[in-house]
PDB file of N, CA and C in Angstrom:
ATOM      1  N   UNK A   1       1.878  -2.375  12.678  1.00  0.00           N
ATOM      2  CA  UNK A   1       2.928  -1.556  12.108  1.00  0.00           C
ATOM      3  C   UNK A   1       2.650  -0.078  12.389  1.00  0.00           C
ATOM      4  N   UNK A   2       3.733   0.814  12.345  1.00  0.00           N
ATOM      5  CA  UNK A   2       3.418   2.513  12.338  1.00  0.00           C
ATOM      6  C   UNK A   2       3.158   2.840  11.243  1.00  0.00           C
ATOM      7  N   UNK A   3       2.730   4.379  11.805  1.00  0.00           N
ATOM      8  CA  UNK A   3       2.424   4.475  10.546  1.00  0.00           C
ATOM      9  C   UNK A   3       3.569   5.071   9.420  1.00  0.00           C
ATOM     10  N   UNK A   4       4.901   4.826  10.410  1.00  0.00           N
ATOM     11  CA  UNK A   4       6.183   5.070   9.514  1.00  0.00           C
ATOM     12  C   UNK A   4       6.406   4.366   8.553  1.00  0.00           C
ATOM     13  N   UNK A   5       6.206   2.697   8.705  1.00  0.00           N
ATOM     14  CA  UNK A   5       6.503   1.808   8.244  1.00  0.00           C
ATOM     15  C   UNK A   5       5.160   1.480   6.925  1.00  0.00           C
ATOM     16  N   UNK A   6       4.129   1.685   7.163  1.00  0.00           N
ATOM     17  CA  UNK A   6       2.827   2.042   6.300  1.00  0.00           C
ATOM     18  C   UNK A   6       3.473   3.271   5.452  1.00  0.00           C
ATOM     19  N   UNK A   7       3.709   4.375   5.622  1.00  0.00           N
ATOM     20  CA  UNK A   7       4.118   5.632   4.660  1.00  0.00           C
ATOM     21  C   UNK A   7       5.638   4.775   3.948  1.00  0.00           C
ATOM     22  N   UNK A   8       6.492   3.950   4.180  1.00  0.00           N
ATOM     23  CA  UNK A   8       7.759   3.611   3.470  1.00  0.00           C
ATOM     24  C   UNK A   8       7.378   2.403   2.880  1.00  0.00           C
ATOM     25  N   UNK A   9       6.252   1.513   3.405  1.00  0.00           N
ATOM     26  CA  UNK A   9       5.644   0.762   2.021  1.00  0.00           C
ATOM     27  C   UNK A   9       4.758   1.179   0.950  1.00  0.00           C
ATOM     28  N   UNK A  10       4.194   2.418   1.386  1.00  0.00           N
ATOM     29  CA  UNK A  10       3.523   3.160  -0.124  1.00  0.00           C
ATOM     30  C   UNK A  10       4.634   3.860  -0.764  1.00  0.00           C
ATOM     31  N   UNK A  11       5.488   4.196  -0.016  1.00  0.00           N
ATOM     32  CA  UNK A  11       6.855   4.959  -1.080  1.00  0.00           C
ATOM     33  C   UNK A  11       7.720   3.622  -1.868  1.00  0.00           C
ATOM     34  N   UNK A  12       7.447   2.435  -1.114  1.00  0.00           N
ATOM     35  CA  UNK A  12       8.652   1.595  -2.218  1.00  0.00           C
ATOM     36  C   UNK A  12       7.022   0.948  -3.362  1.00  0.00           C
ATOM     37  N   UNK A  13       6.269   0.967  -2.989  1.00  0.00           N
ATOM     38  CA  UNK A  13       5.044   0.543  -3.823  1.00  0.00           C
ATOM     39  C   UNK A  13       4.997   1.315  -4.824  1.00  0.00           C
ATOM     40  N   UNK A  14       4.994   2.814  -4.929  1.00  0.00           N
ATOM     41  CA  UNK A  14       4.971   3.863  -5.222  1.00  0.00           C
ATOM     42  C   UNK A  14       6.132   3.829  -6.857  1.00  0.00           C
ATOM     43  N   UNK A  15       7.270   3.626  -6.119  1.00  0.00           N
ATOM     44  CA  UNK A  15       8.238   3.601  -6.844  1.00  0.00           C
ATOM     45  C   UNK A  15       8.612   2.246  -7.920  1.00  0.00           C
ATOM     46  N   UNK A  16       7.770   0.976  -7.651  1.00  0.00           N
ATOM     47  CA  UNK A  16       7.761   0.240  -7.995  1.00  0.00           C
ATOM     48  C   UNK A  16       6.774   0.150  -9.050  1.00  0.00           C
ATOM     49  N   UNK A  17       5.510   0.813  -9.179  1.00  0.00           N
ATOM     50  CA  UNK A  17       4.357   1.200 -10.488  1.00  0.00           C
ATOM     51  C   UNK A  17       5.554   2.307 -10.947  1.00  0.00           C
ATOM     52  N   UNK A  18       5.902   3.203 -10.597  1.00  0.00           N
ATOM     53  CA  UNK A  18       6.906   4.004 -11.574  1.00  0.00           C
ATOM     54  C   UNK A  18       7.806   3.388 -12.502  1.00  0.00           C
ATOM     55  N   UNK A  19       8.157   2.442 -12.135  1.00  0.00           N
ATOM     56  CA  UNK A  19       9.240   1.402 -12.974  1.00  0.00           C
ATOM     57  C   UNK A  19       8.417   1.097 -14.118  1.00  0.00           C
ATOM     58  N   UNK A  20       6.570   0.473 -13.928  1.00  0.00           N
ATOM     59  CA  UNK A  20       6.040   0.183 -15.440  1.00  0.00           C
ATOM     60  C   UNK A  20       6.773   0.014 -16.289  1.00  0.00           C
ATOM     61  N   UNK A  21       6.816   1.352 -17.144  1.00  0.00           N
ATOM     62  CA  UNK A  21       6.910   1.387 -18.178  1.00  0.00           C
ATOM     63  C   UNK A  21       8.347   0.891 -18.903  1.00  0.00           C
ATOM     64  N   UNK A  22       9.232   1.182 -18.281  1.00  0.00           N
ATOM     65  CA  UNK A  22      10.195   0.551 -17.937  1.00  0.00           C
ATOM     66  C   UNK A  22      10.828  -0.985 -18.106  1.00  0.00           C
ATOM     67  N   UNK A  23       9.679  -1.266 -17.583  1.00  0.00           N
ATOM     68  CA  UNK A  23       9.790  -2.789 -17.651  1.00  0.00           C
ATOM     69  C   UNK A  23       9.468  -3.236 -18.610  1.00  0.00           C
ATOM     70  N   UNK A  24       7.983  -2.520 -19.183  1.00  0.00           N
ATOM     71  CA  UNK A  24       7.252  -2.766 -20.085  1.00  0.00           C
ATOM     72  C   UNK A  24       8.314  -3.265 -21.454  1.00  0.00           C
ATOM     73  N   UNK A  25       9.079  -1.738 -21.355  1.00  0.00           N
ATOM     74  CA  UNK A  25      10.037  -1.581 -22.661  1.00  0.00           C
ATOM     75  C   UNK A  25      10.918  -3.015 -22.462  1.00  0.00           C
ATOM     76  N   UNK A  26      11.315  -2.922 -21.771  1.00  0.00           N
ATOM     77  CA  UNK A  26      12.658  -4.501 -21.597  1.00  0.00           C
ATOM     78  C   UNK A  26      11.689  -5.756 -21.743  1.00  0.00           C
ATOM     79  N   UNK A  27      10.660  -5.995 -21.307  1.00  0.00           N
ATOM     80  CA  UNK A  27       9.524  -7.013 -21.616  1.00  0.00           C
ATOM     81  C   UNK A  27       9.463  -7.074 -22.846  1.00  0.00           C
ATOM     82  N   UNK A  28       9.122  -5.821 -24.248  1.00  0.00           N
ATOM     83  CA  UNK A  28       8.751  -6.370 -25.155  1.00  0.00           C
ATOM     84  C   UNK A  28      10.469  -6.955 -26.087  1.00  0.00           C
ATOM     85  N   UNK A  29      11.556  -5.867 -25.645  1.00  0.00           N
ATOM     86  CA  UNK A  29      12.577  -5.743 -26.351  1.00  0.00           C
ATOM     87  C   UNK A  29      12.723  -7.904 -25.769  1.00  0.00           C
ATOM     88  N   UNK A  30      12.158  -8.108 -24.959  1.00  0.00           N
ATOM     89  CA  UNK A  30      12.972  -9.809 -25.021  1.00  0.00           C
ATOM     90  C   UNK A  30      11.540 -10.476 -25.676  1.00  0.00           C
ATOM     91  N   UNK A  31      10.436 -10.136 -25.904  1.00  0.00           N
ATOM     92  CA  UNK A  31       9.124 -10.604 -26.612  1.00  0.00           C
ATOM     93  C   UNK A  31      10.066 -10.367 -28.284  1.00  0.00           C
ATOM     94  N   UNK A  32      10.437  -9.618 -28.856  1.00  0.00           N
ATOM     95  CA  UNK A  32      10.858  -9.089 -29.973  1.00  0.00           C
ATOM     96  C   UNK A  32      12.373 -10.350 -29.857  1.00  0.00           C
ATOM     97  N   UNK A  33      12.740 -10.437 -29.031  1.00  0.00           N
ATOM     98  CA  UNK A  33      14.023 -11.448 -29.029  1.00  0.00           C
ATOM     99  C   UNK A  33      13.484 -12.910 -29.679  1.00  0.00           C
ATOM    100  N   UNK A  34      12.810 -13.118 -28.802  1.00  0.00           N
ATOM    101  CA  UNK A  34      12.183 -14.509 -28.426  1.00  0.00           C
ATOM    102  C   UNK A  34      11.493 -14.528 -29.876  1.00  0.00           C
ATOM    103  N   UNK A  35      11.040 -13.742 -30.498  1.00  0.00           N
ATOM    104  CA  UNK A  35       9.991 -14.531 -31.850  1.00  0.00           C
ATOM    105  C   UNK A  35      11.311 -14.384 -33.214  1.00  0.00           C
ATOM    106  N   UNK A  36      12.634 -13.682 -32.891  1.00  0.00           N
ATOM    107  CA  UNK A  36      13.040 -13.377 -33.775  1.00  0.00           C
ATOM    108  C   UNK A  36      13.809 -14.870 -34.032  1.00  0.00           C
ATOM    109  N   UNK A  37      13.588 -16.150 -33.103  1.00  0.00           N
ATOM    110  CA  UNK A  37      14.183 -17.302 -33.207  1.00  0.00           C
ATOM    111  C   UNK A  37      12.998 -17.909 -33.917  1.00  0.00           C
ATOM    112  N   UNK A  38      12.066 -18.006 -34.138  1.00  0.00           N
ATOM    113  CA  UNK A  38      11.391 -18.634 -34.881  1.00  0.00           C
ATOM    114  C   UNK A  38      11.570 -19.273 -35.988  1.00  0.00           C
ATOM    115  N   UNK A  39      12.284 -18.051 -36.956  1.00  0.00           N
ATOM    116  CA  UNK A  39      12.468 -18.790 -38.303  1.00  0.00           C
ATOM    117  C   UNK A  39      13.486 -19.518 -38.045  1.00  0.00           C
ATOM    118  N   UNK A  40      14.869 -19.989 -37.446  1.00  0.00           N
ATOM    119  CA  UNK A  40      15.376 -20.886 -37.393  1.00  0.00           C
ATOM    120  C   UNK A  40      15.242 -22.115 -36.539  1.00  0.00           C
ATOM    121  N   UNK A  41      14.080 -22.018 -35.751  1.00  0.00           N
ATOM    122  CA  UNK A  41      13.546 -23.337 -34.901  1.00  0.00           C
ATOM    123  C   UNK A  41      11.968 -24.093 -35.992  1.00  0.00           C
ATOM    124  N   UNK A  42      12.390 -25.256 -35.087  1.00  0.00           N
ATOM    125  CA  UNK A  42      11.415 -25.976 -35.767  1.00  0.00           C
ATOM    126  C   UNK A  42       9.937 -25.913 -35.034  1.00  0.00           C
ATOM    127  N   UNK A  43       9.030 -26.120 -35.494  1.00  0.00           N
ATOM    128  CA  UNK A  43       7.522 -25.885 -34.977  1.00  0.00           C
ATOM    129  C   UNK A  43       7.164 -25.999 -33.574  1.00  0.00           C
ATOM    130  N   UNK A  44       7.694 -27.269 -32.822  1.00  0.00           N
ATOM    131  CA  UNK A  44       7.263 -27.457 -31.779  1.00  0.00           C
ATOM    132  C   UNK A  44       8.280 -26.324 -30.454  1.00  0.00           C
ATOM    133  N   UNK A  45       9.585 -26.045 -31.200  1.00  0.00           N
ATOM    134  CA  UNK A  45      10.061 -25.416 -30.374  1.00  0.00           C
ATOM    135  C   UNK A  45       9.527 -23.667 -30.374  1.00  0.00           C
ATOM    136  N   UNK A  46       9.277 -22.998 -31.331  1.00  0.00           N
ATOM    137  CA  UNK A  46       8.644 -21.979 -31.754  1.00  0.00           C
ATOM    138  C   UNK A  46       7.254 -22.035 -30.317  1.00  0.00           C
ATOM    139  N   UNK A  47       6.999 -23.155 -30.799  1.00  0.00           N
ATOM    140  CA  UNK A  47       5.565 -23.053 -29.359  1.00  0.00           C
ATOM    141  C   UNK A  47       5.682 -22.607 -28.148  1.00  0.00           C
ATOM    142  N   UNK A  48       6.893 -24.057 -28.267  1.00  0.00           N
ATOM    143  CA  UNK A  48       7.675 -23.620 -26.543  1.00  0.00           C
ATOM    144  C   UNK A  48       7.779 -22.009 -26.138  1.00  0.00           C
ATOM    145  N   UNK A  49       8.487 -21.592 -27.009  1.00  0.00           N
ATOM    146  CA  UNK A  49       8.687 -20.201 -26.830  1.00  0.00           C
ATOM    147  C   UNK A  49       7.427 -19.263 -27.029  1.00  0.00           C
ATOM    148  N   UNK A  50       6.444 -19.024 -27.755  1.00  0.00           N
ATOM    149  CA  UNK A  50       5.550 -18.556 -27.979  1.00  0.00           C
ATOM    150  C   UNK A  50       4.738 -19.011 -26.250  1.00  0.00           C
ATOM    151  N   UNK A  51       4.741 -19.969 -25.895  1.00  0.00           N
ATOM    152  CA  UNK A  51       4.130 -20.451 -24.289  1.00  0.00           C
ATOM    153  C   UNK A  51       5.096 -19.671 -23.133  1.00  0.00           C
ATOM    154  N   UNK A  52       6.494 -19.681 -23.514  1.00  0.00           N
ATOM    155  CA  UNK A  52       6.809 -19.282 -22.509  1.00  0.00           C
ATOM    156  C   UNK A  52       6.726 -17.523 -22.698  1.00  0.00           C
ATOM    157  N   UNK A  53       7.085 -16.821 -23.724  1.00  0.00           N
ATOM    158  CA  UNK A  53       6.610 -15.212 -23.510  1.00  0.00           C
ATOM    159  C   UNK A  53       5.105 -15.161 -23.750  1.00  0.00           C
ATOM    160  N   UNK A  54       4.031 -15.593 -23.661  1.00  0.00           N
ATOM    161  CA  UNK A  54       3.170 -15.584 -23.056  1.00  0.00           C
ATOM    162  C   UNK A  54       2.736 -15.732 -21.710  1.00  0.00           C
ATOM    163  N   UNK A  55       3.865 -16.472 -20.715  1.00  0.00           N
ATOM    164  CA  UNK A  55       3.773 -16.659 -19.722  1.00  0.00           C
ATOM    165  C   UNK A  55       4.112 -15.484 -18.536  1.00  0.00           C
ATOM    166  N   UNK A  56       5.199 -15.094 -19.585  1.00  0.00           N
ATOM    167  CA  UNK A  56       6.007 -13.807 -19.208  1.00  0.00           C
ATOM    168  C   UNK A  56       5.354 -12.949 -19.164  1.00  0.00           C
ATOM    169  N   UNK A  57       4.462 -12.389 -20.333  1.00  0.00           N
ATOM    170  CA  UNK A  57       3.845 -10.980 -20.267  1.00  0.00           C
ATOM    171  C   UNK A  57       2.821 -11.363 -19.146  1.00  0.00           C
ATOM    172  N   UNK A  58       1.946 -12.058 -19.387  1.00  0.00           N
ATOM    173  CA  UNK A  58       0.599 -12.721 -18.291  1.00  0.00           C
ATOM    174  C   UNK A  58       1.306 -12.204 -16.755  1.00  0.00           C
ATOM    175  N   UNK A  59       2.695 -12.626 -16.587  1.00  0.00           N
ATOM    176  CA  UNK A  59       2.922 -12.684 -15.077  1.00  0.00           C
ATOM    177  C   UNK A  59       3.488 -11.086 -14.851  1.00  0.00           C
ATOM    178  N   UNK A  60       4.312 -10.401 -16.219  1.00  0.00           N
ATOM    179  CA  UNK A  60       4.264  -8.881 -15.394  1.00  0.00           C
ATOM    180  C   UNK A  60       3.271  -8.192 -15.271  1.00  0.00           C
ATOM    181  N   UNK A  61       1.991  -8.414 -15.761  1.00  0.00           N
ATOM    182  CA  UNK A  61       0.989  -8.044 -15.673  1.00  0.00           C
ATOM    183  C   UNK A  61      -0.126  -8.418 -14.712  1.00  0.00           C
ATOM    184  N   UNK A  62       0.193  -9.804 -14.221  1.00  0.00           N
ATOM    185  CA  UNK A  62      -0.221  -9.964 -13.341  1.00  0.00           C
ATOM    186  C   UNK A  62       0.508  -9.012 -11.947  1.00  0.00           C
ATOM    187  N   UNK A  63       1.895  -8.931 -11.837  1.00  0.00           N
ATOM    188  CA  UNK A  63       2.267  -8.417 -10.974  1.00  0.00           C
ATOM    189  C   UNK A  63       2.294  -6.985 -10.851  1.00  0.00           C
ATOM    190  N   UNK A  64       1.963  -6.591 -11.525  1.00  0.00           N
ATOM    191  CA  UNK A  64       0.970  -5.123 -11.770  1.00  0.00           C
ATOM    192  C   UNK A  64       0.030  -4.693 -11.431  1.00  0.00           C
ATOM    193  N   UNK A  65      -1.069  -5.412 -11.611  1.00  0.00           N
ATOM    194  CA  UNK A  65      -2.407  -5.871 -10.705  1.00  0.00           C
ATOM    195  C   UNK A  65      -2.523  -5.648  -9.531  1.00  0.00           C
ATOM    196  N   UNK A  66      -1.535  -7.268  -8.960  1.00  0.00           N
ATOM    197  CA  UNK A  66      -1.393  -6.922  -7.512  1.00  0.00           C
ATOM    198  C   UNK A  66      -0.624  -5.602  -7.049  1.00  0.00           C
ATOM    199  N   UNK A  67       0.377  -4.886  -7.696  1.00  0.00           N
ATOM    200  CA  UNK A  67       0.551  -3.904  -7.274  1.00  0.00           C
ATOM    201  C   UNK A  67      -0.064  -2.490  -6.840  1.00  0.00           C
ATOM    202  N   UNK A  68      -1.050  -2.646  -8.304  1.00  0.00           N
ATOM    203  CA  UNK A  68      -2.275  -1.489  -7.904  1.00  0.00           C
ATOM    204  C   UNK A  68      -3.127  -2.016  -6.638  1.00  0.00           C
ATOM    205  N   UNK A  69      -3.235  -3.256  -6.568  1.00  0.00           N
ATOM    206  CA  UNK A  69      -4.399  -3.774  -5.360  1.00  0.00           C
ATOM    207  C   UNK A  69      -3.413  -3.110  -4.097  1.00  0.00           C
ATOM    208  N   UNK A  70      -2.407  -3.793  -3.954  1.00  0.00           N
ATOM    209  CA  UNK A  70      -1.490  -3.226  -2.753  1.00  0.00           C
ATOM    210  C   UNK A  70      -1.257  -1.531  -2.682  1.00  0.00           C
ATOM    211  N   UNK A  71      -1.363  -1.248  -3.476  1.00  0.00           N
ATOM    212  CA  UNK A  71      -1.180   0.539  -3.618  1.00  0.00           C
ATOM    213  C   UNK A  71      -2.856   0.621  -3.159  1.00  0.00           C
ATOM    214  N   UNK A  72      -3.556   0.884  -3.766  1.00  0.00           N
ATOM    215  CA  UNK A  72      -4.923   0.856  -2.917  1.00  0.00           C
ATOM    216  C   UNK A  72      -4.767   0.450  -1.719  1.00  0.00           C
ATOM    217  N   UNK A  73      -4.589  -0.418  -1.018  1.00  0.00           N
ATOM    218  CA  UNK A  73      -5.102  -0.614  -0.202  1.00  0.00           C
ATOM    219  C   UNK A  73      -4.351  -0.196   1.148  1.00  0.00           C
ATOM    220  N   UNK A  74      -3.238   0.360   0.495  1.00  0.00           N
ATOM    221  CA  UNK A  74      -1.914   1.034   1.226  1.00  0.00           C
ATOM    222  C   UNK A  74      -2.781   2.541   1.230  1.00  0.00           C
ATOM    223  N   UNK A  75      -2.910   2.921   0.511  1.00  0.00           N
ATOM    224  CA  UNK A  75      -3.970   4.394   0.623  1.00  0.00           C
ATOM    225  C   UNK A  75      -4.912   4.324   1.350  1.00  0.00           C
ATOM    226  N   UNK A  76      -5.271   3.549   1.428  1.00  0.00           N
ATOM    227  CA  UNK A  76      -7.429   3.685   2.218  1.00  0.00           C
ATOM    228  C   UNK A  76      -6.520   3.306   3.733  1.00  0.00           C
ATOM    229  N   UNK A  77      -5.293   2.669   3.804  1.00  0.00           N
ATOM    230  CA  UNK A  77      -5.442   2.581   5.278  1.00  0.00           C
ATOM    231  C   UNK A  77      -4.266   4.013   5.569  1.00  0.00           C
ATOM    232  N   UNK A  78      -3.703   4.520   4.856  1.00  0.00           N
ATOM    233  CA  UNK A  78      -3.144   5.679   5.140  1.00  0.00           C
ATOM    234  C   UNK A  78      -3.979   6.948   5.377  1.00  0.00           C
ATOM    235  N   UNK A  79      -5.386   6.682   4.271  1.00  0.00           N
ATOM    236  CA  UNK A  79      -6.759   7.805   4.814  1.00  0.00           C
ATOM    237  C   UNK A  79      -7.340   7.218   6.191  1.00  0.00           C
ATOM    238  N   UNK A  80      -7.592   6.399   6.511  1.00  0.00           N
ATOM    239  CA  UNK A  80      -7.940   5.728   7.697  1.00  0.00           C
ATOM    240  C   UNK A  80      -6.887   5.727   8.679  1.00  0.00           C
ATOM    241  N   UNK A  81      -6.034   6.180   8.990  1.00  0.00           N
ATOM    242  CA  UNK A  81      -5.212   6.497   9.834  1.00  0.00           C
ATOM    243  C   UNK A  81      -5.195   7.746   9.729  1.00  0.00           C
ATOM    244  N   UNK A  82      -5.408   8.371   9.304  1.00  0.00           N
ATOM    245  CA  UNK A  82      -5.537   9.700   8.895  1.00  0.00           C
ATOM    246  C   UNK A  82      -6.586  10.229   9.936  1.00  0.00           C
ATOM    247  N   UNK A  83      -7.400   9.945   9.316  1.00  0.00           N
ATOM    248  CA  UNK A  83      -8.935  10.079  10.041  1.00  0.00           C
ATOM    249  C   UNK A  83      -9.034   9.450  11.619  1.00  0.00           C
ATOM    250  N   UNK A  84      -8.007   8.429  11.868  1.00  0.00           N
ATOM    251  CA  UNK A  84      -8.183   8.111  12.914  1.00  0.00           C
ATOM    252  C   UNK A  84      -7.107   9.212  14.027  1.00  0.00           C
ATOM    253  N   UNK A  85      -6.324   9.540  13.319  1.00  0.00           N
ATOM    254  CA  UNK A  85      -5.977  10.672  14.351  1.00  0.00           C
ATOM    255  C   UNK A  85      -6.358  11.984  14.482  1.00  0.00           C
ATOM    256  N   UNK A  86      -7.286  11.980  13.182  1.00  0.00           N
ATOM    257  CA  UNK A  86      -7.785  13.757  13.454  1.00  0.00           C
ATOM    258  C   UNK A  86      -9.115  13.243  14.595  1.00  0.00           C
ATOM    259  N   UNK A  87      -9.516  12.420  14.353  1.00  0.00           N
ATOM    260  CA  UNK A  87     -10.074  11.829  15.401  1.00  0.00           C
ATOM    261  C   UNK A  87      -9.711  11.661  17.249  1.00  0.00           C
ATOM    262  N   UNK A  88      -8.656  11.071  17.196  1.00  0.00           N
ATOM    263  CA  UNK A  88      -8.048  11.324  18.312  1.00  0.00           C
ATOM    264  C   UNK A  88      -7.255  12.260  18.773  1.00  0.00           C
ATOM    265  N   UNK A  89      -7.225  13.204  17.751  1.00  0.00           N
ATOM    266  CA  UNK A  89      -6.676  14.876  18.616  1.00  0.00           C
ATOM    267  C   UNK A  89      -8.255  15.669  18.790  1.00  0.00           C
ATOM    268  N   UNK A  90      -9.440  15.294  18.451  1.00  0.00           N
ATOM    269  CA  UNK A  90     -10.621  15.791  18.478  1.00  0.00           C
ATOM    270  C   UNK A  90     -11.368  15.643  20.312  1.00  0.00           C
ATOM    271  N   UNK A  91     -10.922  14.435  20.272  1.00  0.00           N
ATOM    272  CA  UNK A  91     -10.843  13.739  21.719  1.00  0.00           C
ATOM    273  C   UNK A  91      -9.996  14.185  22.697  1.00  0.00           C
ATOM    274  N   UNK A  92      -8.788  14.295  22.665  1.00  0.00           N
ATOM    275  CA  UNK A  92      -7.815  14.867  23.406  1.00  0.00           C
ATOM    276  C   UNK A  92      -8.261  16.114  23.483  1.00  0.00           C
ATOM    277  N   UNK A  93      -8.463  16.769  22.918  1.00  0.00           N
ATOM    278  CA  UNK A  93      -9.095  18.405  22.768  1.00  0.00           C
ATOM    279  C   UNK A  93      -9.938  18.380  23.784  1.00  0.00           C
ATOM    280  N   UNK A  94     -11.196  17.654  23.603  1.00  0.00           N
ATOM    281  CA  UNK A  94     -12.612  17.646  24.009  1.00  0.00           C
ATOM    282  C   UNK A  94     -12.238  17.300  25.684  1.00  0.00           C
ATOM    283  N   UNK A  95     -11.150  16.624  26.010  1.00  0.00           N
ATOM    284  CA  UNK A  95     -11.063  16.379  27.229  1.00  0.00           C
ATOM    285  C   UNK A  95     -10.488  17.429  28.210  1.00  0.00           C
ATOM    286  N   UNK A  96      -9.441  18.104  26.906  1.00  0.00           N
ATOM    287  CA  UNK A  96      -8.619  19.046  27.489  1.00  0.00           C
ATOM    288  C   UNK A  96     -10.136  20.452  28.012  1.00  0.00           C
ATOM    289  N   UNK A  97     -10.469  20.553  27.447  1.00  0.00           N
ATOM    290  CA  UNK A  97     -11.729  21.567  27.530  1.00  0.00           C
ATOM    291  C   UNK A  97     -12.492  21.324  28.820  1.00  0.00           C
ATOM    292  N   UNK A  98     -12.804  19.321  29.131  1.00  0.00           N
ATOM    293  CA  UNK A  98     -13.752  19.497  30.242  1.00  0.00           C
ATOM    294  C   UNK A  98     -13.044  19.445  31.505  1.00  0.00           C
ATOM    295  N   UNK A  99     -11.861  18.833  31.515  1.00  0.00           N
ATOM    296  CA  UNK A  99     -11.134  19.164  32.538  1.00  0.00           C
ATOM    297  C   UNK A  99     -10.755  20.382  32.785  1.00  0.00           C
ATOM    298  N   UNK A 100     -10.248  21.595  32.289  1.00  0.00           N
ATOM    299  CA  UNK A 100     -10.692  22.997  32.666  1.00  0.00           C
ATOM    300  C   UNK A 100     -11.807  23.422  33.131  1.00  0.00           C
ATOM    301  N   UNK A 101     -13.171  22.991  32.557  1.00  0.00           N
ATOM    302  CA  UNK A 101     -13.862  23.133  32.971  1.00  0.00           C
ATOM    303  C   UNK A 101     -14.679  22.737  33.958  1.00  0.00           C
ATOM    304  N   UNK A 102     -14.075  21.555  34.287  1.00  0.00           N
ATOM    305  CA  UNK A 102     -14.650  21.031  36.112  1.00  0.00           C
ATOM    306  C   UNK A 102     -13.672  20.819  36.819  1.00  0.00           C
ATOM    307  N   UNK A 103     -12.361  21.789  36.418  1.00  0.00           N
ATOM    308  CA  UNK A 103     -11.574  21.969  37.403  1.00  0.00           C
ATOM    309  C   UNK A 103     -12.040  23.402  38.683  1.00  0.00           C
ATOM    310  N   UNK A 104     -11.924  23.071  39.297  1.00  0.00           N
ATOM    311  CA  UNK A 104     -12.318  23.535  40.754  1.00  0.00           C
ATOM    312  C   UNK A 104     -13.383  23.624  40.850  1.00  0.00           C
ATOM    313  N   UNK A 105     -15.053  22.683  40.221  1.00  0.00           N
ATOM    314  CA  UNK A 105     -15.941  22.944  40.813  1.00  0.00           C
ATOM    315  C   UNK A 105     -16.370  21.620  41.701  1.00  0.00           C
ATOM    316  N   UNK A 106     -15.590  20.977  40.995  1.00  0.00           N
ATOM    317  CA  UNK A 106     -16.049  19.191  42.478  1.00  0.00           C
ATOM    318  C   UNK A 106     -14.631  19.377  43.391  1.00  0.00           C
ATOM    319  N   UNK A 107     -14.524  19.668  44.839  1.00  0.00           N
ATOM    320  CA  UNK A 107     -13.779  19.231  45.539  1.00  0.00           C
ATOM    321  C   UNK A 107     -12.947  17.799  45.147  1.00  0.00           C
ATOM    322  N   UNK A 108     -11.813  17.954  45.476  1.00  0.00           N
ATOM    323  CA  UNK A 108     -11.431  16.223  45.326  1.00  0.00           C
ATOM    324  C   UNK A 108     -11.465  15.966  46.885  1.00  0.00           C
ATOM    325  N   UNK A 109     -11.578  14.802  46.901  1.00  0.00           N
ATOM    326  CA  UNK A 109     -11.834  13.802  48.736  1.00  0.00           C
ATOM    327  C   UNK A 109     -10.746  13.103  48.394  1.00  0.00           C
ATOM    328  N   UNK A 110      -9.985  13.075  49.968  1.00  0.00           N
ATOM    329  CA  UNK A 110      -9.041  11.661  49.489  1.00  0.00           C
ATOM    330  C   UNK A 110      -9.754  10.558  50.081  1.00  0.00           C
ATOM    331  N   UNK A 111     -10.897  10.493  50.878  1.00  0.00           N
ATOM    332  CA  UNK A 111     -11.289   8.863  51.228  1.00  0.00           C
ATOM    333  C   UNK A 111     -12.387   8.734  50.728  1.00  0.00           C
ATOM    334  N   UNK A 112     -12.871   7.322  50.003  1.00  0.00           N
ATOM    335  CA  UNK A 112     -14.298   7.023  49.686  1.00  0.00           C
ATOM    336  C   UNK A 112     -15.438   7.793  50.661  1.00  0.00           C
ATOM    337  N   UNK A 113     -15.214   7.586  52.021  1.00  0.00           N
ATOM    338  CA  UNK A 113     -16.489   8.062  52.617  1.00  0.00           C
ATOM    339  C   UNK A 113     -16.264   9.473  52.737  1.00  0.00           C
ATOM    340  N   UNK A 114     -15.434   9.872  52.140  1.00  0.00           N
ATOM    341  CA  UNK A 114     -16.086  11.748  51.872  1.00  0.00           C
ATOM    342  C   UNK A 114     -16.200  11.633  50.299  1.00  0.00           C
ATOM    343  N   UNK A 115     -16.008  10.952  49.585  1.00  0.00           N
ATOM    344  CA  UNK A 115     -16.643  11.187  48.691  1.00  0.00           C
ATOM    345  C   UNK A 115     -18.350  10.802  48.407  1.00  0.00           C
ATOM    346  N   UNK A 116     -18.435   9.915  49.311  1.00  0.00           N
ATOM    347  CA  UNK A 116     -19.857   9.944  49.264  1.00  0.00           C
ATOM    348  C   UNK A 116     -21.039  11.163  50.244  1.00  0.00           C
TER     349      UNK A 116
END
């Protein structure tokens, strides 16, 4: 991938931990739904529900997780690309320099046996 496409998956990654809290709020407002059926269900169904918004919070939170893992790891290769091109303009430089500088002191030959 470029590194266009690397910089527009840390911006939708980016924007997607921004949502958190967000979510958080609508997560508990249906956690606050879900127990307010209790008193009119009977025991085993109360569970049900108590299993399933447990399941719920567990998994936005799980998907949170992985989001910070993917945000990390979207960074270290955006510093590492980073580094790899200050790197390769360091090189380009370094070449640009010796080719000036052994320009006109080796003759060029156009046939092998004058170059030897």
């Amino acid at each position: 991938s470029s590194r266009g496409e690397l910089e527009d998956r840390l911006n939708k990654v980016q924007d997607l931990v921004l949502e958190r809290d967000t979510g958080y709020t609508k997560l508990n407002y249906c956690v606050e739904a879900g127990e307010k059926l209790y008193p009119s269900m009977a025991p085993e169904g109360r569970e049900i529900i108590r299993q399933e918004l447990r399941k719920l919070k567990l998994g936005y939170e799980s998907m949170f997780d992985d989001l910070s893992t993917i945000q990390r790891k979207l960074n270290v290769s955006m510093v590492q690309w980073t580094s790899f091109d200050e790197s390769y303009d360091q090189v380009k430089h370094w070449l640009r320099q010796m080719e000036s500088h052994f320009e006109g002191l080796l003759p060029l030959r156009a046939t092998l046996s004058e170059k030897k």
